[in-house]
N, C-alpha and C. Protein backbone atom coordinates (compact mmCIF):
# COMPACT_ATOMS: atom_id res chain seq x y z
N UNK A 1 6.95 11.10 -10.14
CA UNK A 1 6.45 10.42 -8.97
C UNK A 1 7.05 9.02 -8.90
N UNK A 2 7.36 8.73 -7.78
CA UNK A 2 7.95 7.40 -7.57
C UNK A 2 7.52 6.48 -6.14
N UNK A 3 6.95 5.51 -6.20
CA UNK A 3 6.72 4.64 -5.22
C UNK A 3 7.91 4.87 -3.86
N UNK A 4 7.47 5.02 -2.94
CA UNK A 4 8.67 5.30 -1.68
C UNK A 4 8.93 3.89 -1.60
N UNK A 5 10.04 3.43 -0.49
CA UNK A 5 10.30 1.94 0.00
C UNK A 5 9.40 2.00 0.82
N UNK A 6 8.87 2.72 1.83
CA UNK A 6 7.99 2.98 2.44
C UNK A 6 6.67 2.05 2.22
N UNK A 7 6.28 2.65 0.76
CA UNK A 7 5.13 2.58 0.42
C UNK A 7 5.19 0.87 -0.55
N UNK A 8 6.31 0.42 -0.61
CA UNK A 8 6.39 -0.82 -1.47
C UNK A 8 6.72 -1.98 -0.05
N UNK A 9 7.39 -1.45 0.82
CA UNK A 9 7.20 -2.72 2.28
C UNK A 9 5.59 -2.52 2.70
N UNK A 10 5.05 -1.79 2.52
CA UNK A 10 3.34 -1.67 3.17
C UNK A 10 2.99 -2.75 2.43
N UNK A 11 2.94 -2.09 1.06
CA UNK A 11 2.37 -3.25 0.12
C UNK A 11 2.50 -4.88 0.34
N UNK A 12 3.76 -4.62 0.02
CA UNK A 12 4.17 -6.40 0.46
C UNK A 12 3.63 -6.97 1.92
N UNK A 13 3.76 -6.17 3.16
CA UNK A 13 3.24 -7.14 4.43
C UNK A 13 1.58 -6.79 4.46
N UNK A 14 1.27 -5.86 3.28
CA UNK A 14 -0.58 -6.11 2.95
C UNK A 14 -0.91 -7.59 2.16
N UNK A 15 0.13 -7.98 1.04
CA UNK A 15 0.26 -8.87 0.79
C UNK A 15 0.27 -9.93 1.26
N UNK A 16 0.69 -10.04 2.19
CA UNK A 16 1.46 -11.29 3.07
C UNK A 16 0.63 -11.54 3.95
N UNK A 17 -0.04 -10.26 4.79
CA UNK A 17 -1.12 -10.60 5.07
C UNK A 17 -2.70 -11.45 4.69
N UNK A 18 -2.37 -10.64 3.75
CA UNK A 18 -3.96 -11.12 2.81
C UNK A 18 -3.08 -12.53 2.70
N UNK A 19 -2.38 -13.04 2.00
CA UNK A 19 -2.49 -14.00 1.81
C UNK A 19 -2.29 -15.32 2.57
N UNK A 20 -1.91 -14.99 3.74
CA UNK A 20 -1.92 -15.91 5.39
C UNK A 20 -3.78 -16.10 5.62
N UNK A 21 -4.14 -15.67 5.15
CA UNK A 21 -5.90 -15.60 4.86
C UNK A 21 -6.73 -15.36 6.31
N UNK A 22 -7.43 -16.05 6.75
CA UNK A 22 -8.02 -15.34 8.10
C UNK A 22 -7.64 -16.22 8.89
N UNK A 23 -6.17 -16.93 9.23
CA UNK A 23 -5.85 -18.06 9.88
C UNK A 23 -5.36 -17.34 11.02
N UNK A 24 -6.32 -16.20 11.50
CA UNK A 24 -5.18 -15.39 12.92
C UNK A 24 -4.26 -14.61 12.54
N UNK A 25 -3.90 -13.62 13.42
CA UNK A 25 -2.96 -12.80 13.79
C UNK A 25 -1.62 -13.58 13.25
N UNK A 26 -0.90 -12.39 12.43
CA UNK A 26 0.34 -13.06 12.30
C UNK A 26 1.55 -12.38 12.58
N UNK A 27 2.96 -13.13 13.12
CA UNK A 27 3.97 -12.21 13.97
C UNK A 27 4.35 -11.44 13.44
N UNK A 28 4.87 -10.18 13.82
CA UNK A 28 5.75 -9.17 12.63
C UNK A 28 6.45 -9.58 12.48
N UNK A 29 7.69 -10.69 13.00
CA UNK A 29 8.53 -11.09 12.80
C UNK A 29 8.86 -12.10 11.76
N UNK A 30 7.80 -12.90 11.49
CA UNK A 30 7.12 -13.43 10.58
C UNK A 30 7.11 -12.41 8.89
N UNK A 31 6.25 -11.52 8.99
CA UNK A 31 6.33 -11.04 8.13
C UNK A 31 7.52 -10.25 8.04
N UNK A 32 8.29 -9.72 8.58
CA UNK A 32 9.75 -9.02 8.16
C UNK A 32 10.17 -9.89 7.65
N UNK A 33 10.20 -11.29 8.30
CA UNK A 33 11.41 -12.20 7.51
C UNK A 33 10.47 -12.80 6.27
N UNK A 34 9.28 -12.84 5.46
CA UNK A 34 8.58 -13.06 4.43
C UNK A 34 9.17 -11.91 3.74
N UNK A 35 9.28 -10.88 3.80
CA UNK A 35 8.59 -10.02 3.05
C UNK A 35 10.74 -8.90 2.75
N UNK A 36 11.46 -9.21 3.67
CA UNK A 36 12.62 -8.67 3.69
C UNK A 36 12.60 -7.42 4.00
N UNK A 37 11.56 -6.70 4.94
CA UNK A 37 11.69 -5.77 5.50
C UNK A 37 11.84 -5.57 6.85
N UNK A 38 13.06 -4.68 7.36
CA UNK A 38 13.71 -4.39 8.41
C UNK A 38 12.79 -4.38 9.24
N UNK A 39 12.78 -5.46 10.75
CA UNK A 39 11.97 -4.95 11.69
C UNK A 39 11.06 -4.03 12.52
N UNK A 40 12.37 -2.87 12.49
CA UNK A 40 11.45 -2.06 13.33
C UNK A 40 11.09 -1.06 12.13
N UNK A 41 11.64 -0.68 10.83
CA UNK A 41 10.74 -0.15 9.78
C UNK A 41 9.26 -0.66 9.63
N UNK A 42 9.28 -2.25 9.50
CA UNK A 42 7.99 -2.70 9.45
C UNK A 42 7.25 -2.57 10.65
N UNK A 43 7.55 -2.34 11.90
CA UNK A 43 6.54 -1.79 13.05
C UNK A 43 6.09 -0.72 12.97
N UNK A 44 6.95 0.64 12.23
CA UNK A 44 6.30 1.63 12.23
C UNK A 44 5.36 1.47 11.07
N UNK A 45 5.67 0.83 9.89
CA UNK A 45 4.92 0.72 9.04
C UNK A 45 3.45 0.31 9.40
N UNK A 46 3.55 -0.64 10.17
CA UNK A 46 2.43 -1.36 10.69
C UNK A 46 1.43 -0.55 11.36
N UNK A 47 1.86 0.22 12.56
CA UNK A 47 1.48 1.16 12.98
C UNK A 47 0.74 2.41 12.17
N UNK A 48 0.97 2.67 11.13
CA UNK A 48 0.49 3.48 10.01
C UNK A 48 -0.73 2.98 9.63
N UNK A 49 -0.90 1.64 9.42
CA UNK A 49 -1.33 1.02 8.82
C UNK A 49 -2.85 0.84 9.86
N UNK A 50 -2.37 0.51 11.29
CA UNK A 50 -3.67 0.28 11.88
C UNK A 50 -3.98 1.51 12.53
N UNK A 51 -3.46 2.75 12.09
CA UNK A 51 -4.05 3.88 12.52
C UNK A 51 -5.02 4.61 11.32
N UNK A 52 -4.66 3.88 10.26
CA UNK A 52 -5.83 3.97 9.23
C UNK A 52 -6.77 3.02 8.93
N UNK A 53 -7.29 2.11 10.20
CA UNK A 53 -8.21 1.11 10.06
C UNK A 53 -7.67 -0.19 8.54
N UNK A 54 -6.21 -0.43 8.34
CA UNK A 54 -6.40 -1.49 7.02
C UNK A 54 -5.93 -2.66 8.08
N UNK A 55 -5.33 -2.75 9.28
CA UNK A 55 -5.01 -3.74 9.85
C UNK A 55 -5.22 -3.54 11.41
N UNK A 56 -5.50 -4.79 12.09
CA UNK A 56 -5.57 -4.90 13.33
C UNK A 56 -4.68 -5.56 13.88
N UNK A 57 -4.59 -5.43 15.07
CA UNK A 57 -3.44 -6.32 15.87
C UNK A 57 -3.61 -6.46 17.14
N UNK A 58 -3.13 -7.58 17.96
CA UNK A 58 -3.46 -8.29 19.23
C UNK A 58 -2.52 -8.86 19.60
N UNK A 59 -2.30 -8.45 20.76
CA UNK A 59 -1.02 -8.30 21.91
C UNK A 59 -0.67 -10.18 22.07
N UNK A 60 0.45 -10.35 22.64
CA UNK A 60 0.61 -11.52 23.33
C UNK A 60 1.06 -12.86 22.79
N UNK A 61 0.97 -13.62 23.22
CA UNK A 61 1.82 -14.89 22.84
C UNK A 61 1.52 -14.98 20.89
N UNK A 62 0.30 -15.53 21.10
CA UNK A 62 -0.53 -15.62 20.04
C UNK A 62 -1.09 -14.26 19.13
N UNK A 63 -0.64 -13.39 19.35
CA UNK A 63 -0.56 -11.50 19.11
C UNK A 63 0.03 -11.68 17.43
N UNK A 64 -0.13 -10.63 17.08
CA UNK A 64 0.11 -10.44 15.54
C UNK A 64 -0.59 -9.14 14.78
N UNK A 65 -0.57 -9.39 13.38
CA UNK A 65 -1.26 -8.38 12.30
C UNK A 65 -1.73 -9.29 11.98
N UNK A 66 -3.52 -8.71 11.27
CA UNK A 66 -4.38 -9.51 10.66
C UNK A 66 -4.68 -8.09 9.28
N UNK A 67 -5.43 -8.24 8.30
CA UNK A 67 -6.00 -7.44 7.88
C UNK A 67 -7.74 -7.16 8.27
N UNK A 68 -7.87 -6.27 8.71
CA UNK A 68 -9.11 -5.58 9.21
C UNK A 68 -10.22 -5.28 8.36
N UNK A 69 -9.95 -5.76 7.09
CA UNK A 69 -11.10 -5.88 5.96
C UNK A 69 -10.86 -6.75 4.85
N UNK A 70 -11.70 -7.71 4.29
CA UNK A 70 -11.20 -8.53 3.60
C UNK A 70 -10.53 -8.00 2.03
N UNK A 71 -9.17 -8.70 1.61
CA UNK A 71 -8.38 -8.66 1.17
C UNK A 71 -9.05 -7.32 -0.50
N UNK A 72 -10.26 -8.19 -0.94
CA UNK A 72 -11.01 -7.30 -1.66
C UNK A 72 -11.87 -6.06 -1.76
N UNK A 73 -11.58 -5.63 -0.45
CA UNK A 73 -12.15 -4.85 -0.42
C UNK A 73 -11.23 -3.65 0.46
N UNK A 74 -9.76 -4.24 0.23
CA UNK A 74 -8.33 -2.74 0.29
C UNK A 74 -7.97 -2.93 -1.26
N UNK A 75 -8.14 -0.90 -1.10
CA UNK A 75 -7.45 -0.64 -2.49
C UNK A 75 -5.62 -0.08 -2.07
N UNK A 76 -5.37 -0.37 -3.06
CA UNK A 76 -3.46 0.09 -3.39
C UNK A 76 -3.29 1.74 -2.86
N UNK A 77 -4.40 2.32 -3.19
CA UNK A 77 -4.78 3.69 -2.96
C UNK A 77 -5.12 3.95 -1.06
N UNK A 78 -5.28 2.85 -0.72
CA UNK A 78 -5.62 3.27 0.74
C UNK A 78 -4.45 2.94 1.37
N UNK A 79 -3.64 2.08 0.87
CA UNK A 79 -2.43 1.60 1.14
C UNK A 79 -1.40 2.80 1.53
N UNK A 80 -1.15 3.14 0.26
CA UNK A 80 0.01 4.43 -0.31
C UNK A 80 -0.40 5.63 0.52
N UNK A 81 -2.01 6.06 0.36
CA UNK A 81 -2.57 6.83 1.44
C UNK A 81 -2.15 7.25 2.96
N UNK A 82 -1.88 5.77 3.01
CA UNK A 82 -1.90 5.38 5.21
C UNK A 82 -0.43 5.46 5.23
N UNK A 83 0.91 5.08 4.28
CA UNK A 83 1.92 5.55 5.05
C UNK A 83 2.69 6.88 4.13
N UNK A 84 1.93 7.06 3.08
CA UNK A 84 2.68 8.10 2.58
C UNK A 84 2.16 9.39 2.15
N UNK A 85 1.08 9.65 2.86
CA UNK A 85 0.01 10.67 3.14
C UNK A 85 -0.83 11.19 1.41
N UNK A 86 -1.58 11.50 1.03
CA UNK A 86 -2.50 11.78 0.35
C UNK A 86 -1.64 11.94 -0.93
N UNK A 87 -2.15 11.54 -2.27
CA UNK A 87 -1.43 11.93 -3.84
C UNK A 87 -1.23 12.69 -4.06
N UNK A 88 -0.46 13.72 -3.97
CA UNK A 88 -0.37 15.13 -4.84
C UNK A 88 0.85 15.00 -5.33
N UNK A 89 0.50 15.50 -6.69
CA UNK A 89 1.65 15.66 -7.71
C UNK A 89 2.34 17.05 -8.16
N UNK A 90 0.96 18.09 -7.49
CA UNK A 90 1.23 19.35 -7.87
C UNK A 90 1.14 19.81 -6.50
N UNK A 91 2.18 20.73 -5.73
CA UNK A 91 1.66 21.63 -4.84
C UNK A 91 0.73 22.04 -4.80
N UNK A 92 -0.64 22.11 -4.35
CA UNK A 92 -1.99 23.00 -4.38
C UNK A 92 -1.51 24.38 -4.33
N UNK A 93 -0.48 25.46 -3.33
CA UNK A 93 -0.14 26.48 -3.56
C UNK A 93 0.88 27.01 -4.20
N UNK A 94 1.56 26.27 -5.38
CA UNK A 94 2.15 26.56 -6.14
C UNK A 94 1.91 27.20 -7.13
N UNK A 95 2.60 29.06 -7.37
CA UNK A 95 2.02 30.11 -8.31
C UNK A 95 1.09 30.99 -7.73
N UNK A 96 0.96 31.99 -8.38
CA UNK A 96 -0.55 32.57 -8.04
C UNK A 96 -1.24 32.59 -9.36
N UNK A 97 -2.32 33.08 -8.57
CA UNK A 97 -3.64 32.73 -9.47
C UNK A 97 -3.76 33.97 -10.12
N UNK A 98 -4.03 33.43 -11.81
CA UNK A 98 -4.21 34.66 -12.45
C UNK A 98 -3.24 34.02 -13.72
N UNK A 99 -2.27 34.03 -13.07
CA UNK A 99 -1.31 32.96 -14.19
C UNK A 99 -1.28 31.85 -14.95
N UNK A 100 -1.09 32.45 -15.82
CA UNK A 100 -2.00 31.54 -16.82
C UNK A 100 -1.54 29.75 -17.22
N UNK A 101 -0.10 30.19 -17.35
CA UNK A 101 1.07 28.64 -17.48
C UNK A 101 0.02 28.16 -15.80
N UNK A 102 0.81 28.77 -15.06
CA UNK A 102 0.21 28.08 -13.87
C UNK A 102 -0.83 27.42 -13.45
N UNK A 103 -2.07 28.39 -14.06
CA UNK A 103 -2.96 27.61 -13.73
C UNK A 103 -3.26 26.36 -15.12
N UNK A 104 -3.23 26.56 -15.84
CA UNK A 104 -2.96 24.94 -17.02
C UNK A 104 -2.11 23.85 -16.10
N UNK A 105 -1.26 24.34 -15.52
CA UNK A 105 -0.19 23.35 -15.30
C UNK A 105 -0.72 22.55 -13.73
N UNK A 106 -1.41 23.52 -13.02
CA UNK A 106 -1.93 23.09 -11.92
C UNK A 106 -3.42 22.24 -12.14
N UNK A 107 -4.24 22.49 -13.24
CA UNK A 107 -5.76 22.06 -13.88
C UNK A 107 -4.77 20.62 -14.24
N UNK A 108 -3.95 20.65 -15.20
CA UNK A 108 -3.26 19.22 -15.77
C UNK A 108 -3.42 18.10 -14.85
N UNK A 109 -1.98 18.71 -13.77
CA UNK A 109 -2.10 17.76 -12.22
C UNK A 109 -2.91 17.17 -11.44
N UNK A 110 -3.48 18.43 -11.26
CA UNK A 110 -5.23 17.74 -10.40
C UNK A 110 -5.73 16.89 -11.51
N UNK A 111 -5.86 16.69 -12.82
CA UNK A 111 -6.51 15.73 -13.67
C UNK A 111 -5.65 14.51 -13.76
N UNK A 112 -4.80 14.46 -13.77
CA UNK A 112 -3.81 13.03 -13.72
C UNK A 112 -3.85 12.85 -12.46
N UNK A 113 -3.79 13.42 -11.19
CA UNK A 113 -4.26 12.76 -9.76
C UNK A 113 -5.11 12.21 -9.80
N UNK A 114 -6.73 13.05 -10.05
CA UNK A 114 -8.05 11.89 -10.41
C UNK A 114 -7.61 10.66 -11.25
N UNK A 115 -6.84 10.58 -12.14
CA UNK A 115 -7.13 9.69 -13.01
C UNK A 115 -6.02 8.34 -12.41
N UNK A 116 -4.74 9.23 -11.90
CA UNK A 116 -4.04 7.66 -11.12
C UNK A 116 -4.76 7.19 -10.34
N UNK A 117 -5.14 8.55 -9.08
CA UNK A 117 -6.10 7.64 -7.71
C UNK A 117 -7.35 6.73 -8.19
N UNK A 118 -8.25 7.16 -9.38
CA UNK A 118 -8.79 5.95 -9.98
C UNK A 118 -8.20 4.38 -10.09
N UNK A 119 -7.28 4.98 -11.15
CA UNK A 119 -6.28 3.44 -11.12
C UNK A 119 -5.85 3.19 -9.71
N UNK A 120 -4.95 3.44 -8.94
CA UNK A 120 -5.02 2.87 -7.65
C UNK A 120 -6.46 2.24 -6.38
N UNK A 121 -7.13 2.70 -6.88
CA UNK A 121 -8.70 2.62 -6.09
C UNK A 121 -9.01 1.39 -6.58
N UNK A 122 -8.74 0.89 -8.33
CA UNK A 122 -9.83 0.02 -8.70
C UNK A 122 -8.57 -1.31 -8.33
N UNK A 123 -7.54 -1.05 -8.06
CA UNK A 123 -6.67 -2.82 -8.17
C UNK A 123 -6.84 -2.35 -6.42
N UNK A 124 -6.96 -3.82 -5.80
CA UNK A 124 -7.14 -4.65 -4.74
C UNK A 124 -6.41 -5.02 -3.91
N UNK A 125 -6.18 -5.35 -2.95
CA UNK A 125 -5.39 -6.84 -2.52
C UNK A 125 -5.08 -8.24 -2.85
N UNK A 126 -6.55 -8.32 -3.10
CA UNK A 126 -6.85 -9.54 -3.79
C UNK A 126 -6.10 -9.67 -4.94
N UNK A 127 -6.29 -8.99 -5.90
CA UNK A 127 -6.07 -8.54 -7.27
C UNK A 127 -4.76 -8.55 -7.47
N UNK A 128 -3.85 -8.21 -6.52
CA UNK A 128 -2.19 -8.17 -6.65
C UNK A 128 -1.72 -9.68 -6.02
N UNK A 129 -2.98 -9.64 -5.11
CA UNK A 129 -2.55 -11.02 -4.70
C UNK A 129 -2.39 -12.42 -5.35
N UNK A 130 -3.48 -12.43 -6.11
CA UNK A 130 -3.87 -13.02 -7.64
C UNK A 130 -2.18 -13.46 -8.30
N UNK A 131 -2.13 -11.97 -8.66
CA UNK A 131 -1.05 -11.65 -9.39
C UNK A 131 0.12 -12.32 -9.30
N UNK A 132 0.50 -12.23 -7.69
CA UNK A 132 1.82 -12.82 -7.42
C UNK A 132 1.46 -14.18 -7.46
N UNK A 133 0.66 -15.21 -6.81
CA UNK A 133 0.26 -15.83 -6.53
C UNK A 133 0.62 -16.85 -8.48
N UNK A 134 -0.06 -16.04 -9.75
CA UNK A 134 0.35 -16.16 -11.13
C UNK A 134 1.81 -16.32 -11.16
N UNK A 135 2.39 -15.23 -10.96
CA UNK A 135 4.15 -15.28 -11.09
C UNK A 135 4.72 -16.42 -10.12
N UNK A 136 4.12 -16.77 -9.28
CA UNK A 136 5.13 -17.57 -8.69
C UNK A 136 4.94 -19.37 -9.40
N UNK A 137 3.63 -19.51 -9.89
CA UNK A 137 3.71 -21.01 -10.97
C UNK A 137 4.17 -20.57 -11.82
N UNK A 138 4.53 -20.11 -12.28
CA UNK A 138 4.99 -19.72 -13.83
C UNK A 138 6.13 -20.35 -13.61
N UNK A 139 6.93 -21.69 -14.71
CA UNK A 139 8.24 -22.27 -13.98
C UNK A 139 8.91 -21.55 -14.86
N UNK A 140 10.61 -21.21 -14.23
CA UNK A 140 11.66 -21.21 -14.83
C UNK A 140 12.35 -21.57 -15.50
N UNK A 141 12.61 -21.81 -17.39
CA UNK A 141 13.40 -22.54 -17.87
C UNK A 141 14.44 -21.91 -18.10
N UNK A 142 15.05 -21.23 -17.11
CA UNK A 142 16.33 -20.66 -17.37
C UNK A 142 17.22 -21.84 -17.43
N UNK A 143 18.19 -21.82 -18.00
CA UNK A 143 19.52 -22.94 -17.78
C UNK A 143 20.97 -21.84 -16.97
């Protein structure tokens, strides 16, 4: 399993969002050029995004993306969810039933799905936001 680009530009203009804080609607254009994702990728992205209730948006001069619930209370999991449709690691109809490898191998999957979508459920917005927010004081003594 691997994070899509998809699913790592969501992240970041969830980011960017949350962290513009509740100061209004902010431009997409704005966030493409924060965040280094291609314009109209990030519109459809966006669009994903407020068709799963994590962001709102408002037309016009002053028009933009806001996040539609506070920063702590989106998980990474609703994120990945809204543009890259539901976790599965195992085909659900992969094999038939009766088979024995198969079904171990399909019981496995479904148990490491519960157990990532856990981990994705419990880190935040906030929480990543934190995060970067850490990495970016951290100074450089590179020479």
């Amino acid at each position: 399993m691997h994070a899509s680009r998809r699913t790592e530009y969501a992240l970041r203009a969830m980011l960017d969002l949350a962290r513009s804080g509740s100061g209004g609607p902010v431009a997409t254009a704005d966030v493409a050029r924060r965040t280094g994702t291609p314009g109209k990728f990030l519109e459809a992205i966006l669009l994903d995004l407020r068709k799963a209730g994590l962001v709102r948006s408002r037309r016009g001069r002053d028009g933009g993306h806001e996040l539609a619930l506070p920063a702590a209370e989106l998980d990474v999991a609703a994120v990945l969810e809204a543009v890259d449709g539901p976790l599965a690691l195992w085909p659900r109809a992969r094999g038939r039933r009766g088979d024995a490898a198969g079904d171990a191998l399909r019981e496995y999957f479904l148990e490491t799905e519960t157990a990532l979508r856990a981990l994705l459920r419990r880190e935040t917005l906030e929480d990543l936001s934190r995060r970067a927010a850490a990495r970016q004081s951290v100074p450089d003594w590179a020479i």
